[in-house]
N, C-alpha and C. Protein backbone atom coordinates (compact mmCIF):
# COMPACT_ATOMS: atom_id res chain seq x y z
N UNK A 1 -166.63 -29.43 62.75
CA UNK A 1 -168.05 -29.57 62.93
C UNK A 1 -168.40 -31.05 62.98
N UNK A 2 -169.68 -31.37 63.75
CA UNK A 2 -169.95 -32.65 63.12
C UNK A 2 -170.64 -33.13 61.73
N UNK A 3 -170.70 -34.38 61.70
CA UNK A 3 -171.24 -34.73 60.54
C UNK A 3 -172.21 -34.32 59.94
N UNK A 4 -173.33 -33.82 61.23
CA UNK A 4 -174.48 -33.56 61.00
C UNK A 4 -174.52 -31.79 60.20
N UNK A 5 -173.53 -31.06 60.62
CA UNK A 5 -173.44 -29.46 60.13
C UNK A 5 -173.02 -28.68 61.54
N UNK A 6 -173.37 -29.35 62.26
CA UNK A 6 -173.57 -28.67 63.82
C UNK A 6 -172.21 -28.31 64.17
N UNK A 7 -172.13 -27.26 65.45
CA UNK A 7 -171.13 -27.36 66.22
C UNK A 7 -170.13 -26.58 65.42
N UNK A 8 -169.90 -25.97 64.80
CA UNK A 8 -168.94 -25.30 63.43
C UNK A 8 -168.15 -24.85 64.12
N UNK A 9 -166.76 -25.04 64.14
CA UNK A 9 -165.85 -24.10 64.93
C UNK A 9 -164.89 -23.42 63.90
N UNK A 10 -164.27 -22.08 64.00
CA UNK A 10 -163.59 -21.54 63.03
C UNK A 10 -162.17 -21.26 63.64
N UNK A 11 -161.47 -22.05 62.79
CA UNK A 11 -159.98 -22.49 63.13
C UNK A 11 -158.92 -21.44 62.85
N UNK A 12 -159.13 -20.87 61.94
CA UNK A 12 -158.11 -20.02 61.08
C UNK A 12 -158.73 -18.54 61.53
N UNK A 13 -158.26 -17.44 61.63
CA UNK A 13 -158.70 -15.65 61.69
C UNK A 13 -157.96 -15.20 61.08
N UNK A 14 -157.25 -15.57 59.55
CA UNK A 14 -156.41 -14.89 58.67
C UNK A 14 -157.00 -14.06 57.78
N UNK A 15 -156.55 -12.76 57.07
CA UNK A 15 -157.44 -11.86 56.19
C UNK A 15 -157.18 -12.55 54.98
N UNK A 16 -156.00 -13.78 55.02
CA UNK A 16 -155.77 -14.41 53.65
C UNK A 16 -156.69 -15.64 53.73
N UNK A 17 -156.52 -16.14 52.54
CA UNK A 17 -157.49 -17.30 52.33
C UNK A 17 -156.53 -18.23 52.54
N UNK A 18 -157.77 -19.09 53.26
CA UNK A 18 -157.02 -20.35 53.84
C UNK A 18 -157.99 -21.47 53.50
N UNK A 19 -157.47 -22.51 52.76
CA UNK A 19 -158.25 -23.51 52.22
C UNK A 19 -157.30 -24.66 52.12
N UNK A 20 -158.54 -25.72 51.20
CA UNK A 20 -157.88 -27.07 50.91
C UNK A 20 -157.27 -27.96 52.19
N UNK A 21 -157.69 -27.95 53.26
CA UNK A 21 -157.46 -28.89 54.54
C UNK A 21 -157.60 -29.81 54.29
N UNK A 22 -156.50 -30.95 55.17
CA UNK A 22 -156.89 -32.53 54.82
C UNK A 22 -156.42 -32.98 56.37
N UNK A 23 -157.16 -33.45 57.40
CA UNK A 23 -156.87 -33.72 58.87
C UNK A 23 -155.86 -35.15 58.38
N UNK A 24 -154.93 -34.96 59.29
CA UNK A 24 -153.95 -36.12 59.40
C UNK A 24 -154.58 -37.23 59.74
N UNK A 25 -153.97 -38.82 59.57
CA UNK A 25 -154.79 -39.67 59.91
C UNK A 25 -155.13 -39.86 61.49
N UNK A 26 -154.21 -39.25 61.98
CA UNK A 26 -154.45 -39.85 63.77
C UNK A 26 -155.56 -38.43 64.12
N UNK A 27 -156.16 -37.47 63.57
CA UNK A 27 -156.84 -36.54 63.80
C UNK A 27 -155.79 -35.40 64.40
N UNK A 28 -154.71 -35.25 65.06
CA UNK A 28 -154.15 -34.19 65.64
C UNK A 28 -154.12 -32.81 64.42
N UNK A 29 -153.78 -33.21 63.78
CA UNK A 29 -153.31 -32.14 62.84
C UNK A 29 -153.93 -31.63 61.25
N UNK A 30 -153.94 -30.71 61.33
CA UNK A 30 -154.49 -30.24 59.85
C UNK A 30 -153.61 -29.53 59.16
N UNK A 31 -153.37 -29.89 57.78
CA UNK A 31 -152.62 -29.46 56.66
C UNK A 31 -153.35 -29.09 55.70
N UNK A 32 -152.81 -27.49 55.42
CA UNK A 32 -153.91 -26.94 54.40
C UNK A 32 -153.08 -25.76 53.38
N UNK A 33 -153.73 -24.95 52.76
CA UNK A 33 -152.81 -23.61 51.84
C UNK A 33 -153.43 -22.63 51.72
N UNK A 34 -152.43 -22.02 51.93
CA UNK A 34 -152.85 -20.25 52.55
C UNK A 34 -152.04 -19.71 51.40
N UNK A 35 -152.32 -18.39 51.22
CA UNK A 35 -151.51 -17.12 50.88
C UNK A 35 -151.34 -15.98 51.93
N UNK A 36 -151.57 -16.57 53.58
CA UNK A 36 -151.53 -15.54 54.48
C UNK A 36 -150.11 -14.59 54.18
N UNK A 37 -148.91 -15.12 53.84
CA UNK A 37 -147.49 -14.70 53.52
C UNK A 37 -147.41 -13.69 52.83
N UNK A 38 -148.35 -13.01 52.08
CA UNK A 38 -148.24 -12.36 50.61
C UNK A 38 -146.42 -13.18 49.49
N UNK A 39 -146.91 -14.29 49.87
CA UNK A 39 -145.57 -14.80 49.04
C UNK A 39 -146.34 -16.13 48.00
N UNK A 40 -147.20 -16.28 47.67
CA UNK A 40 -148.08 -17.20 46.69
C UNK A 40 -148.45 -18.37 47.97
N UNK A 41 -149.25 -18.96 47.25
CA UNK A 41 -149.72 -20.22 47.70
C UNK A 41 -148.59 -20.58 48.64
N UNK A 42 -149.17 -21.01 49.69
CA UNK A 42 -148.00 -22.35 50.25
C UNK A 42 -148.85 -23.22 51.22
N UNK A 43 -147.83 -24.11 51.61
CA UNK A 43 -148.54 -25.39 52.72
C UNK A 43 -148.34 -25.15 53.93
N UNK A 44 -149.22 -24.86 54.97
CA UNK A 44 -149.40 -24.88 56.39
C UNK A 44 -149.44 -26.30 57.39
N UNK A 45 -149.00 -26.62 58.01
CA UNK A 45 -149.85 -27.51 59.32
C UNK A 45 -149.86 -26.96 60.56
N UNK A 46 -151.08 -27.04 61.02
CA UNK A 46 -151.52 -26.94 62.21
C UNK A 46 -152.10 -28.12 63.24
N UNK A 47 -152.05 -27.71 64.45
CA UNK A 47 -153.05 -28.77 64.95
C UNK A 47 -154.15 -28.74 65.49
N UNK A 48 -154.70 -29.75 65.30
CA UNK A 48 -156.33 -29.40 65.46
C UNK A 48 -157.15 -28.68 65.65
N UNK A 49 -157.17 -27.84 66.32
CA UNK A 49 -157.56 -26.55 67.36
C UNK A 49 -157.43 -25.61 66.98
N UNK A 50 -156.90 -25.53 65.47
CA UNK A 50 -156.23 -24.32 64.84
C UNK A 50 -155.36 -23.90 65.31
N UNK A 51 -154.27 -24.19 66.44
CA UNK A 51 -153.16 -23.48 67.04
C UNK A 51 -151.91 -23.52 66.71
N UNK A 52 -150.87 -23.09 67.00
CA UNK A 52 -149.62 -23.21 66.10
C UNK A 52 -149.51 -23.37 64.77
N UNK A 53 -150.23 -22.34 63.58
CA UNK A 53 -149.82 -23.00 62.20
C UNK A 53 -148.25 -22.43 61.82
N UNK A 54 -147.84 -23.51 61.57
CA UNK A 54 -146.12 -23.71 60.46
C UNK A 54 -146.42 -23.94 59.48
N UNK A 55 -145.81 -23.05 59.07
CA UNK A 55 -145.03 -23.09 56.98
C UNK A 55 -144.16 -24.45 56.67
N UNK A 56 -144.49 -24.83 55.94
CA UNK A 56 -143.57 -26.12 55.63
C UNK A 56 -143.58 -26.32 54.15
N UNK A 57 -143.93 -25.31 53.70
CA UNK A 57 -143.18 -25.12 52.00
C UNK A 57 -142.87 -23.40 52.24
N UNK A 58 -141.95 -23.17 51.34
CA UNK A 58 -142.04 -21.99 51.25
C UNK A 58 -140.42 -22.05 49.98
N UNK A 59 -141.67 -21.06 48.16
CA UNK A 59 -140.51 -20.70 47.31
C UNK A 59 -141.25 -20.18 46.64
N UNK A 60 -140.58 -19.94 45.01
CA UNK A 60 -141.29 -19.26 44.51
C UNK A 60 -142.24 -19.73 43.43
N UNK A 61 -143.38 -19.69 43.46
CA UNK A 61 -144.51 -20.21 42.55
C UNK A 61 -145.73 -20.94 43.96
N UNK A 62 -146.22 -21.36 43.64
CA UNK A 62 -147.36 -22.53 44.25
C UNK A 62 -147.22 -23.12 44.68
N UNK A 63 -147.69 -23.64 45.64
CA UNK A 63 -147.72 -25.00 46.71
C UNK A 63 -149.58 -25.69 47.00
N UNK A 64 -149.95 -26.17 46.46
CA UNK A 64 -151.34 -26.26 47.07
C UNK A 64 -151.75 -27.98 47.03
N UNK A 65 -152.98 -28.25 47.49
CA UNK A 65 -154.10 -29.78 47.37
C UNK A 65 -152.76 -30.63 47.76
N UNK A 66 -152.81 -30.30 49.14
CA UNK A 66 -151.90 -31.25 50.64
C UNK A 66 -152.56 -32.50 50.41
N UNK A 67 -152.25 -33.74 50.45
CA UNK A 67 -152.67 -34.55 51.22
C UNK A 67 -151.63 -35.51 51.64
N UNK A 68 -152.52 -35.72 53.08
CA UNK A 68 -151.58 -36.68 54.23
C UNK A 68 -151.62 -37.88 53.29
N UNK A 69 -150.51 -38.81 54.27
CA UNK A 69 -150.64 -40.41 53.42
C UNK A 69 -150.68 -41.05 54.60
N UNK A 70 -151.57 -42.31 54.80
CA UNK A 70 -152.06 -43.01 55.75
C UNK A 70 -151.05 -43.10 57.08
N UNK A 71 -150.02 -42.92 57.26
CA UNK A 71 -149.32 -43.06 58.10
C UNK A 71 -149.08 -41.60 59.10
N UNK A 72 -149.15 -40.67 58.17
CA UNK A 72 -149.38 -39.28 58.60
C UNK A 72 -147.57 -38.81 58.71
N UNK A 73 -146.87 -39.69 57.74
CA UNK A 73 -145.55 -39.31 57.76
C UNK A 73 -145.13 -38.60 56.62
N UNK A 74 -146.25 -38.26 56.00
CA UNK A 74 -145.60 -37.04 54.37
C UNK A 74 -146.86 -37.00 53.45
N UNK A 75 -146.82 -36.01 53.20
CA UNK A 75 -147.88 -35.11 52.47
C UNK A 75 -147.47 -34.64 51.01
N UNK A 76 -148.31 -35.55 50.08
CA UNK A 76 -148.09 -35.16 48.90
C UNK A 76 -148.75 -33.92 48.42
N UNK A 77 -148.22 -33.24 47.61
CA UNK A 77 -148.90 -31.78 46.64
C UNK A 77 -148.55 -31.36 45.84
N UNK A 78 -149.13 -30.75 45.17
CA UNK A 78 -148.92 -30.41 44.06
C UNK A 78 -148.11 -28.90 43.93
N UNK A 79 -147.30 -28.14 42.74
CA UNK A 79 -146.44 -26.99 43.13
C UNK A 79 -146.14 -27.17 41.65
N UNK A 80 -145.88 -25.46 41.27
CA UNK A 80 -145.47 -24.97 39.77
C UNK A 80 -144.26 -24.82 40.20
N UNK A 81 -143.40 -25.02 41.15
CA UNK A 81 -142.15 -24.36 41.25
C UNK A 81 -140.86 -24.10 40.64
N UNK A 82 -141.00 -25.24 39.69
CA UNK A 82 -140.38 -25.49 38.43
C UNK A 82 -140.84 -25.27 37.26
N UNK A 83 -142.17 -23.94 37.03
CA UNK A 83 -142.45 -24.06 36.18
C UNK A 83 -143.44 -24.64 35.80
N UNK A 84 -144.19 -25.82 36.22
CA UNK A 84 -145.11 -27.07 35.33
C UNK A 84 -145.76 -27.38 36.76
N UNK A 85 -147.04 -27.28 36.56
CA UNK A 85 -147.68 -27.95 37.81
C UNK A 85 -147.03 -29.32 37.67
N UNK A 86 -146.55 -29.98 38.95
CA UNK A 86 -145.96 -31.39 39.41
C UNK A 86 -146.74 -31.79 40.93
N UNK A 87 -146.43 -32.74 40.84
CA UNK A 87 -146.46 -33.71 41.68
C UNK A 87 -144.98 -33.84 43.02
N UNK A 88 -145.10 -33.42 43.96
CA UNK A 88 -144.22 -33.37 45.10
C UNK A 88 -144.74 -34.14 46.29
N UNK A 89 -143.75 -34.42 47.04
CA UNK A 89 -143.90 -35.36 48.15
C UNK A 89 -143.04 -34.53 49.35
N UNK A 90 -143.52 -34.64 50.36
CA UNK A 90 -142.55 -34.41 51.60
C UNK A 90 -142.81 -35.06 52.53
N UNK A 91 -141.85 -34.88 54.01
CA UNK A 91 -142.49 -35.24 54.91
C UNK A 91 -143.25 -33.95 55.99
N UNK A 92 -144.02 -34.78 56.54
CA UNK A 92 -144.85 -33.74 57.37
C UNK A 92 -144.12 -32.94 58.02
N UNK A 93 -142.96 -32.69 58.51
CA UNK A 93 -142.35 -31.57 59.21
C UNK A 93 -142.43 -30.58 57.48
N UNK A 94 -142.20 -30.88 56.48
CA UNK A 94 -141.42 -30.07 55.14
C UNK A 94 -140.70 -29.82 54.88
N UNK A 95 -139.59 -30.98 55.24
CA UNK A 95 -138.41 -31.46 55.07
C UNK A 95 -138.42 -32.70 53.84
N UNK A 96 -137.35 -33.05 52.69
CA UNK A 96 -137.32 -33.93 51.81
C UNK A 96 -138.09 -33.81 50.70
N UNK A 97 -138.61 -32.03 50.30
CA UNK A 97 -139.45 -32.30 49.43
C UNK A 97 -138.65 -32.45 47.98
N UNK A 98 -139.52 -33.39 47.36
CA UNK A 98 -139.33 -34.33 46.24
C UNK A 98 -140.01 -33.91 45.21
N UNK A 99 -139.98 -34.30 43.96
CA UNK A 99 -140.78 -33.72 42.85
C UNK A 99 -140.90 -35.34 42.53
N UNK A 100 -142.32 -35.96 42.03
CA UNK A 100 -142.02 -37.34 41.60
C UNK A 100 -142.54 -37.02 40.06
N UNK A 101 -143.29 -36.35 39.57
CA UNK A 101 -143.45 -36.26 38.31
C UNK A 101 -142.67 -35.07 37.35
N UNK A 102 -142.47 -35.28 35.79
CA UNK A 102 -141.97 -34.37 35.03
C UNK A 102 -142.60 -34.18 33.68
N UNK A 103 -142.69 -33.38 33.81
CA UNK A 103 -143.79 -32.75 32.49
C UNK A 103 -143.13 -31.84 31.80
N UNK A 104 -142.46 -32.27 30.49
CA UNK A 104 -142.10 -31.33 29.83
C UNK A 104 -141.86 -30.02 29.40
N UNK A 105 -141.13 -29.41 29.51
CA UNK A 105 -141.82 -27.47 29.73
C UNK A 105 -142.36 -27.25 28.56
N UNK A 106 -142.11 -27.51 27.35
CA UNK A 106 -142.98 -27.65 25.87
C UNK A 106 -144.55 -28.11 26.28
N UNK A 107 -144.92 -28.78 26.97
CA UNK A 107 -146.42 -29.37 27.57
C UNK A 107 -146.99 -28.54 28.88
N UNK A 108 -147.93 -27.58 28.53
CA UNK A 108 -148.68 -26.89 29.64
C UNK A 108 -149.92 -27.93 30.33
N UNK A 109 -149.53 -28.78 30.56
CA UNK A 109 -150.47 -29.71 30.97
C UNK A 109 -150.68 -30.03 32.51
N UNK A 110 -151.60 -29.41 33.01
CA UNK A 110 -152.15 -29.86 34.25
C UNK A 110 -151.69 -30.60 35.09
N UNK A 111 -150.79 -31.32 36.04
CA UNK A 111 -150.78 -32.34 36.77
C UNK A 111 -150.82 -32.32 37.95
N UNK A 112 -151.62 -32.50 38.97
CA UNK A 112 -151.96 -32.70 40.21
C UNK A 112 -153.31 -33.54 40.93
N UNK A 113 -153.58 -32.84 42.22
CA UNK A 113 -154.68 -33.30 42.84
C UNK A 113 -154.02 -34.71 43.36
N UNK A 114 -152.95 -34.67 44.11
CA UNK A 114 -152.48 -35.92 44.26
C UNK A 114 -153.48 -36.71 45.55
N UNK A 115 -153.67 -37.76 45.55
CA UNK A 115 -154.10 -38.69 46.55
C UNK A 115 -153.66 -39.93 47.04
N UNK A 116 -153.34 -40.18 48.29
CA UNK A 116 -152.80 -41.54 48.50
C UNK A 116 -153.24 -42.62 48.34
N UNK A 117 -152.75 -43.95 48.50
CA UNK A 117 -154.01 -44.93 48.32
C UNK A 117 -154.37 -44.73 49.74
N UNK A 118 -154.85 -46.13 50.21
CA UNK A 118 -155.18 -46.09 51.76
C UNK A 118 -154.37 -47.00 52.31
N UNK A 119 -152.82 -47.89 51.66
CA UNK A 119 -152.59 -48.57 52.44
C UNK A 119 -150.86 -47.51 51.90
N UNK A 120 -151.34 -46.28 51.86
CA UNK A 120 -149.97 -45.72 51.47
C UNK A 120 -148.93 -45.54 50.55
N UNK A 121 -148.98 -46.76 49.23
CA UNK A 121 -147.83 -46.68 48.77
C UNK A 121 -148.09 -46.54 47.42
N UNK A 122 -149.11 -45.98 46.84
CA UNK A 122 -149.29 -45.29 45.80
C UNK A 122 -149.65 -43.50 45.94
N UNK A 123 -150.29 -43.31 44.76
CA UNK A 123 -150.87 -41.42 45.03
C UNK A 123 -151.24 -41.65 43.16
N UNK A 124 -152.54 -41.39 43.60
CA UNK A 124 -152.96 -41.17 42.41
C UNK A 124 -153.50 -39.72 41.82
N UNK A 125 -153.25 -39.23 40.81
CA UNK A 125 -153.31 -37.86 40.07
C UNK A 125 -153.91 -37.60 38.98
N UNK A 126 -153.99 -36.13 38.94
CA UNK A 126 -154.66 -35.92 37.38
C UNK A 126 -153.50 -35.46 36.58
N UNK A 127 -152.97 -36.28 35.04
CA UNK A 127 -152.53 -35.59 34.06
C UNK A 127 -153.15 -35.04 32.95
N UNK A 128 -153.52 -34.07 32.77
CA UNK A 128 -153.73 -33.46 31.35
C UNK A 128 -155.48 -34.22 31.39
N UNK A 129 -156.39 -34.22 32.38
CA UNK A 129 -157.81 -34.77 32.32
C UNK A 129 -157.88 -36.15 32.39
N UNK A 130 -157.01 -36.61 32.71
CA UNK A 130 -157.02 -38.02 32.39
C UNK A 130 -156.18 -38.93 34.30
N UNK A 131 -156.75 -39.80 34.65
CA UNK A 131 -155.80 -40.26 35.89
C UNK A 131 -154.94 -41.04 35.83
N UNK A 132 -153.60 -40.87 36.68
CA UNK A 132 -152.71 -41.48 36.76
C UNK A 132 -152.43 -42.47 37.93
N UNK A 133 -151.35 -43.13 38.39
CA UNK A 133 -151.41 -43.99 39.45
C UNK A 133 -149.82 -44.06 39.45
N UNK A 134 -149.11 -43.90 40.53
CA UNK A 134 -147.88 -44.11 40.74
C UNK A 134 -147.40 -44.39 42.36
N UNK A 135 -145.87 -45.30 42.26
CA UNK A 135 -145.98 -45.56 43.66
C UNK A 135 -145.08 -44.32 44.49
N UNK A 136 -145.58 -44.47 45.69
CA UNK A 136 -145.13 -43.05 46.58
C UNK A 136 -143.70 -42.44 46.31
N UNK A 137 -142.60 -43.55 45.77
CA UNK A 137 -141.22 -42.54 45.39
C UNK A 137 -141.76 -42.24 43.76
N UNK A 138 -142.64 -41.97 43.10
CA UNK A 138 -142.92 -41.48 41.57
C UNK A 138 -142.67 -42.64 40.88
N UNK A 139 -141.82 -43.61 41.11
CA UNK A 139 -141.82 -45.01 40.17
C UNK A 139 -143.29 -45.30 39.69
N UNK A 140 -142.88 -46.39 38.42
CA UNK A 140 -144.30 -46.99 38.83
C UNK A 140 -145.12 -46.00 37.74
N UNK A 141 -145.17 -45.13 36.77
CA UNK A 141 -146.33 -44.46 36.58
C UNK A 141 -147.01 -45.04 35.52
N UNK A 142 -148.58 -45.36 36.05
CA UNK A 142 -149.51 -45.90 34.72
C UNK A 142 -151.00 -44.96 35.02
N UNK A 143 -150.76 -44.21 33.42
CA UNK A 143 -152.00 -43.48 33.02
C UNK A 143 -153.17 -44.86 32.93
N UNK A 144 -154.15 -44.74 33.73
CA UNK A 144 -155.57 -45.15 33.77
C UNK A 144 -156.00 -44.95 31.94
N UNK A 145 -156.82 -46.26 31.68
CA UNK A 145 -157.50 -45.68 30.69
C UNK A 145 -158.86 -44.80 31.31
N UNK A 146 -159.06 -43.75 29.76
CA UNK A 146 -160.29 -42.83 30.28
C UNK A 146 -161.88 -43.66 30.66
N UNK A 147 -162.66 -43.11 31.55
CA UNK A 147 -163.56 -43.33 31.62
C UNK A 147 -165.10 -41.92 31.50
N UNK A 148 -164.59 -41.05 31.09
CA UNK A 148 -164.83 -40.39 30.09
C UNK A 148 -164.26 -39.59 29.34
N UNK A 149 -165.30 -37.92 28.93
CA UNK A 149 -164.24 -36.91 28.10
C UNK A 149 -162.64 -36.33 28.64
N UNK A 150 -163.92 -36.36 30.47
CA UNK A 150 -162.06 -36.14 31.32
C UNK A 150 -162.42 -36.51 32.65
N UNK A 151 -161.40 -36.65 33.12
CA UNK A 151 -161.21 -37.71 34.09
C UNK A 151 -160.39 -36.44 35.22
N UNK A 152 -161.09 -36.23 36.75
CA UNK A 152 -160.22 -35.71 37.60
C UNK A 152 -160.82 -35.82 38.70
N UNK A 153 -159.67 -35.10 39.34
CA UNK A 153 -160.19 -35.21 41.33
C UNK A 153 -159.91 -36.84 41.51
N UNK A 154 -159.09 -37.74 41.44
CA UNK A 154 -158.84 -38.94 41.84
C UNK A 154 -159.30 -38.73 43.20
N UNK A 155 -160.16 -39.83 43.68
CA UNK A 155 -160.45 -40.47 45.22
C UNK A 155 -160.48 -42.19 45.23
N UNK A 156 -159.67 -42.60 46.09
CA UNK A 156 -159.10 -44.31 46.46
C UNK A 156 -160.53 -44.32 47.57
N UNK A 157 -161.20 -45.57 47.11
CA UNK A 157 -162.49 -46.33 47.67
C UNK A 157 -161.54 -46.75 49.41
N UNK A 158 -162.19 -46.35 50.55
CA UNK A 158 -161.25 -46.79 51.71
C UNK A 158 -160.83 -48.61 51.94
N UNK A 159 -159.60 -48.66 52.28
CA UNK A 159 -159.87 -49.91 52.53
C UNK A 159 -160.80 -50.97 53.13
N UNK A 160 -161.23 -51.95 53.00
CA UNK A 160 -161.49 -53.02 53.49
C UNK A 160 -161.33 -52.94 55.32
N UNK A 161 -162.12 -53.30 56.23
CA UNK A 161 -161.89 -53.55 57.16
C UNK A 161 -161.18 -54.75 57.35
């Protein structure tokens, strides 16, 4: 649609729910999570137009909250697949997926909502209400101090022209 509300076009005709889209940076493509499979959550991309959607996770537990990273070469998300909501990385085909965070299995603690920066080489997250910041291979991790009771949904201010 445009900015304004107008123009609404409906991309998806699945009886499953299909949510959480994030358009790639060059606009071609949209990456989003379905349960069309009856196999849990997983990650889709399509392109633009809604045409051709591919599976590019697929196991057992969750896959969901895609997002591209400025280059449009891998899509971080979040996934219980091990058990513990984490933090995963792939690349956009859904090939190389990675786990960059580890959360104790003794600790039921929240971790996701990953986001990139805008020049790529971080992804910032929610642990346990509180935000984190790490660089794109999981190195690097520093919990934010709080800025209130809880802290989530990380969003990076766009770069600078």
């Amino acid at each position: 649609m445009r900015s304004d509300g107008t123009n609404q076009v409906r991309l998806t005709n699945s009886p499953a729910l299909d949510f959480e889209p994030d358009w790639s940076p060059d606009g071609t493509r949209i990456v989003f999570t379905t349960d069309r499979d009856n196999a849990g959550y997983e990650i889709y991309v399509m392109n633009a137009d809604g045409t051709v959607p591919v599976r590019v996770t697929a196991n057992i537990g969750a896959d969901f909250q895609p997002n591209w990273s400025p280059d449009g070469q891998r899509i971080a998300f979040q996934s219980n697949r091990d058990g513990n909501l984490e933090v995963y990385v792939m690349d956009a085909d859904g090939s190389n997926q990675t786990r960059l965070t580890t959360t104790p299995s003794q600790q039921a603690l929240f971790v996701g909502t990953p986001v990139w920066s805008p020049d790529g080489t971080r992804i910032a997250y929610e642990r346990a209400g509180r935000i984190s910041i790490m660089n794109g291979d999981g190195t690097g991790d520093v919990a934010l101090p709080p800025v209130g009771s809880v802290d989530i949904d990380p969003s990076w201010r766009p770069a600078a022209p």
